[in-house]
N, C-alpha and C. Protein backbone atom coordinates (compact mmCIF):
# COMPACT_ATOMS: atom_id res chain seq x y z
N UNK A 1 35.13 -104.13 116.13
CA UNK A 1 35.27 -104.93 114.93
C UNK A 1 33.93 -104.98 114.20
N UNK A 2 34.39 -104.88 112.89
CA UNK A 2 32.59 -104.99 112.41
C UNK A 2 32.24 -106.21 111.82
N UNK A 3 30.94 -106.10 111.84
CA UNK A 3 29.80 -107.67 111.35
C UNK A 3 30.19 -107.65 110.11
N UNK A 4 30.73 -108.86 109.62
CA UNK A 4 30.89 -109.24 107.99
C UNK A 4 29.28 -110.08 107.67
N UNK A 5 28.93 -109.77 106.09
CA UNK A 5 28.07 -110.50 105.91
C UNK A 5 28.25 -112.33 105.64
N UNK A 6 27.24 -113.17 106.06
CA UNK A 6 27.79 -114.15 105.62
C UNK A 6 26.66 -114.89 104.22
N UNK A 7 27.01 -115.94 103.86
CA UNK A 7 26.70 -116.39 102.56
C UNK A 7 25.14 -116.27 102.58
N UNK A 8 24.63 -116.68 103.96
CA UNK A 8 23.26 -116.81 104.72
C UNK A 8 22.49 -115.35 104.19
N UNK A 9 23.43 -114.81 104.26
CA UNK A 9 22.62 -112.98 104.48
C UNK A 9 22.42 -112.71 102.87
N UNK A 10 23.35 -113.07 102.26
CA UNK A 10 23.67 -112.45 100.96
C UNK A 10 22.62 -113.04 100.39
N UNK A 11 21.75 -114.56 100.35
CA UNK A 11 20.75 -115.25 99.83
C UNK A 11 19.63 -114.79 100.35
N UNK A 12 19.81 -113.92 101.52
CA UNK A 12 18.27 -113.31 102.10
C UNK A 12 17.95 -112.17 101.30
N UNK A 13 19.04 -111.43 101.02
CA UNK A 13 18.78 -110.46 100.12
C UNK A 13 18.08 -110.58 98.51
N UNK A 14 18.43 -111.95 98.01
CA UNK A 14 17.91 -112.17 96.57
C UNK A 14 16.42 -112.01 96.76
N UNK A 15 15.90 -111.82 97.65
CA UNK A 15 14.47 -111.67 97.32
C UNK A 15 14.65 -110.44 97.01
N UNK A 16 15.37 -109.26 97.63
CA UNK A 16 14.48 -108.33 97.58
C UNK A 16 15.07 -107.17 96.33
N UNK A 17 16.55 -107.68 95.70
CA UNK A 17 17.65 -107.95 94.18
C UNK A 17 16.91 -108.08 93.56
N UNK A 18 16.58 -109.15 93.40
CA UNK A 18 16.01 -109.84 91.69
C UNK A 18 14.52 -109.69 91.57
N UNK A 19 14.58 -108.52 90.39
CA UNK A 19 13.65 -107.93 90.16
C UNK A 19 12.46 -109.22 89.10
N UNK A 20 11.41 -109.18 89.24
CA UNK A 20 10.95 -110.07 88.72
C UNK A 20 10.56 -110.14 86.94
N UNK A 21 11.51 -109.44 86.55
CA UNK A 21 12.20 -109.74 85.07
C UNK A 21 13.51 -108.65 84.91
N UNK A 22 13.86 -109.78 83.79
CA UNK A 22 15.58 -109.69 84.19
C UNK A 22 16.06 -108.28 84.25
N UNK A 23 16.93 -107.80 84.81
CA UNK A 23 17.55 -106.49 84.57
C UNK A 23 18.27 -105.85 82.95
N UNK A 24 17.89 -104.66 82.81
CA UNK A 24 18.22 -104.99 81.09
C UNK A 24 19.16 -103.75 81.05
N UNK A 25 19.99 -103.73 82.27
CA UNK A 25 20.80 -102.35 82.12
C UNK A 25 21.69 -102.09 80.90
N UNK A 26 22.19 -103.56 80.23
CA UNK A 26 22.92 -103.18 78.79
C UNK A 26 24.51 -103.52 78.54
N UNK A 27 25.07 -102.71 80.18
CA UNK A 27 26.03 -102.77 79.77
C UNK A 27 26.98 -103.30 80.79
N UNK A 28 26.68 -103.99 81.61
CA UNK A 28 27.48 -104.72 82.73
C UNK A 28 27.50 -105.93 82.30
N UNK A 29 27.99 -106.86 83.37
CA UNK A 29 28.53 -107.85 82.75
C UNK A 29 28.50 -108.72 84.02
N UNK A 30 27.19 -108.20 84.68
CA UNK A 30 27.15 -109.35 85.72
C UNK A 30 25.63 -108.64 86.14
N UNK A 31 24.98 -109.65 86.31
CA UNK A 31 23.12 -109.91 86.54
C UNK A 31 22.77 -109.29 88.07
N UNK A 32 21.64 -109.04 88.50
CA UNK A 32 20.90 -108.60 89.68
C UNK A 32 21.68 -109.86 90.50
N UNK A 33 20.64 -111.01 90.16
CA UNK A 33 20.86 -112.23 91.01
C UNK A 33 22.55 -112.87 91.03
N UNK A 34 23.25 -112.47 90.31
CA UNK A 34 24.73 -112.71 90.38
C UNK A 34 25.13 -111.35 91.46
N UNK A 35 25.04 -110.21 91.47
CA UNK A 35 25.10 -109.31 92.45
C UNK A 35 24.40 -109.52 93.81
N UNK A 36 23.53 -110.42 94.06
CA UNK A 36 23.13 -110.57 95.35
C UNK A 36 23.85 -111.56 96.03
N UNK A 37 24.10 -112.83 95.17
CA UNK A 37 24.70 -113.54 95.68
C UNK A 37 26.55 -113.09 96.14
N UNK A 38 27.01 -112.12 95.68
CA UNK A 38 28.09 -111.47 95.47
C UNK A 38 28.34 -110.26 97.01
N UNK A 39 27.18 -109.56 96.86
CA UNK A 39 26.76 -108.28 97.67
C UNK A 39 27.73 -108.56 99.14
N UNK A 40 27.97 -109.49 99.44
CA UNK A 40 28.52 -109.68 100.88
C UNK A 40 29.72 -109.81 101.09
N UNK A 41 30.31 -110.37 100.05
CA UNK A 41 31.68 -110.57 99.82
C UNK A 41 32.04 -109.13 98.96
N UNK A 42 31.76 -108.56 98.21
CA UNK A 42 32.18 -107.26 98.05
C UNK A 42 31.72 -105.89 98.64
N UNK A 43 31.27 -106.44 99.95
CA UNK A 43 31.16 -104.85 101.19
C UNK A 43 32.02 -105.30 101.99
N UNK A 44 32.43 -106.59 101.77
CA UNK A 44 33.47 -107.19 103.11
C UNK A 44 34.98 -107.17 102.35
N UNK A 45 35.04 -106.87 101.18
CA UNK A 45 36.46 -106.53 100.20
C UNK A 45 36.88 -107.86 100.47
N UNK A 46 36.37 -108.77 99.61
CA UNK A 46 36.60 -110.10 99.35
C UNK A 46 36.53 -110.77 98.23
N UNK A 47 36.36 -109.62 97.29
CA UNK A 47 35.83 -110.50 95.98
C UNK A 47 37.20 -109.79 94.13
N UNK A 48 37.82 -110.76 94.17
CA UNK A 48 39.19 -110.01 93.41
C UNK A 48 38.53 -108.84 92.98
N UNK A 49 39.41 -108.12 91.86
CA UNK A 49 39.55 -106.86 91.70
C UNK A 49 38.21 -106.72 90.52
N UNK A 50 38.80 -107.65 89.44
CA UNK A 50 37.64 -108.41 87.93
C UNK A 50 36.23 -108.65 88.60
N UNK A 51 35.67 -108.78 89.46
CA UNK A 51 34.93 -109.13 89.88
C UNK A 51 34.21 -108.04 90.68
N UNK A 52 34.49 -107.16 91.59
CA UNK A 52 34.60 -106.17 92.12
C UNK A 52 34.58 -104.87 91.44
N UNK A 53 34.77 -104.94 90.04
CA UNK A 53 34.88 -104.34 89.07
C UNK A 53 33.42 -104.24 88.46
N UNK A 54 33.31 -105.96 87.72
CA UNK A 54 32.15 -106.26 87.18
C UNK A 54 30.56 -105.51 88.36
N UNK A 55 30.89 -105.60 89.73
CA UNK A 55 29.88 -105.37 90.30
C UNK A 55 29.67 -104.13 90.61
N UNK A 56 30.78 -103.25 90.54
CA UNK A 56 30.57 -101.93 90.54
C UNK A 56 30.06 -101.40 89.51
N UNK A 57 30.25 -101.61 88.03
CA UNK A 57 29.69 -101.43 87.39
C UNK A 57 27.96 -102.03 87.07
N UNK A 58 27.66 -102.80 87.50
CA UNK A 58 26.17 -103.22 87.78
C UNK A 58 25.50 -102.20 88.71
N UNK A 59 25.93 -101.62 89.57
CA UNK A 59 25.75 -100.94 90.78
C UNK A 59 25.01 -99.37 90.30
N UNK A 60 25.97 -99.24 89.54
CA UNK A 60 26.16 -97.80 88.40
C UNK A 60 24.89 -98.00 87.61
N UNK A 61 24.75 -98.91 86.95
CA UNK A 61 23.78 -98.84 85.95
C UNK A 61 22.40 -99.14 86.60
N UNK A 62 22.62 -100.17 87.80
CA UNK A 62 20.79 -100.66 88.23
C UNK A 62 20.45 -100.12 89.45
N UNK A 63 19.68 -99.44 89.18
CA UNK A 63 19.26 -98.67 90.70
C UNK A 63 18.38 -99.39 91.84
N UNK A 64 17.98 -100.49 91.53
CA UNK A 64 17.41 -101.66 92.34
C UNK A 64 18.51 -102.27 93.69
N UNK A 65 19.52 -102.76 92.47
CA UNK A 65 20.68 -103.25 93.27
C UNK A 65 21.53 -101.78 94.21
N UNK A 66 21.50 -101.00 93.25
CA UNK A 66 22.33 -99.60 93.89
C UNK A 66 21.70 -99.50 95.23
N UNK A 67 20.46 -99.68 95.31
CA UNK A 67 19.61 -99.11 96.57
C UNK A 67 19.88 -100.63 97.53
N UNK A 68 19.77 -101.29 97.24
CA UNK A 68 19.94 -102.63 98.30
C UNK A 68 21.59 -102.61 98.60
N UNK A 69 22.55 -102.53 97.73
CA UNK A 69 23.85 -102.39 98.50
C UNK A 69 23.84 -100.90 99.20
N UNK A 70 23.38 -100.24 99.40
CA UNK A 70 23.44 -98.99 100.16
C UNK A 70 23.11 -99.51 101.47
N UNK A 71 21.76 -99.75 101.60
CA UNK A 71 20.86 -100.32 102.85
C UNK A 71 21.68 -101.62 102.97
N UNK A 72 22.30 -102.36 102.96
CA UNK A 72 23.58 -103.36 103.14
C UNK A 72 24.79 -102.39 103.76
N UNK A 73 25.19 -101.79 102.99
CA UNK A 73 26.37 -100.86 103.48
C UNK A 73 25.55 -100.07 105.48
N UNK A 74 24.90 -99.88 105.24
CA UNK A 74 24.11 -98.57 106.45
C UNK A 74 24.30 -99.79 107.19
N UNK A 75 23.15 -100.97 107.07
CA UNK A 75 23.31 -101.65 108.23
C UNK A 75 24.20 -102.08 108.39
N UNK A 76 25.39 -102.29 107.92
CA UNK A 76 26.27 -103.28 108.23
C UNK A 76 27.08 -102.09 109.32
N UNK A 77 27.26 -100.64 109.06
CA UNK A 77 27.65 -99.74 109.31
C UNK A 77 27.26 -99.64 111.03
N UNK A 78 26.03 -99.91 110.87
CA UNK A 78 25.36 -99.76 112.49
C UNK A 78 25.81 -100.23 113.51
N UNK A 79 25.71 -101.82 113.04
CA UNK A 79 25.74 -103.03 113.95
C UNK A 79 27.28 -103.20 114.18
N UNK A 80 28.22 -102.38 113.38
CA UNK A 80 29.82 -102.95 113.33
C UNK A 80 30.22 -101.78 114.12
């Protein structure tokens, strides 16, 4: 069975998300720091579809966040 992230994990990550000025990708519709807090519930397919949507598309455009849900995805991959 694998390790789900919990709310705990997803707030450890905002340090290393939220870039220290804002993300200006343009065209998403949901922020770094709204994606971190998010990041755990959508590797664990928990977060509706609108939402899951919105963050995939953040994902696409910011390569900050792209690279931290990857290294989220790997470890979670390991340990599960």
């Amino acid at each position: 069975m694998r390790e789900t992230c919990s709310k705990t994990e997803s707030q450890r990550l905002l340090p290393l998300i939220s870039p220290p000025q804002p993300c200006n990708t343009g065209r998403e519709a949901m922020d770094c720091k709204t994606v971190a807090h998010n990041l755990c519930a959508f590797l664990d397919g928990q977060l509706n579809p609108a939402e899951a949507r919105a963050l995939n598309g953040h994902l696409r455009a910011c390569w900050m966040c792209r690279a931290v849900a990857e290294l989220a995805r790997r470890t979670l991959a390991q340990i599960g």
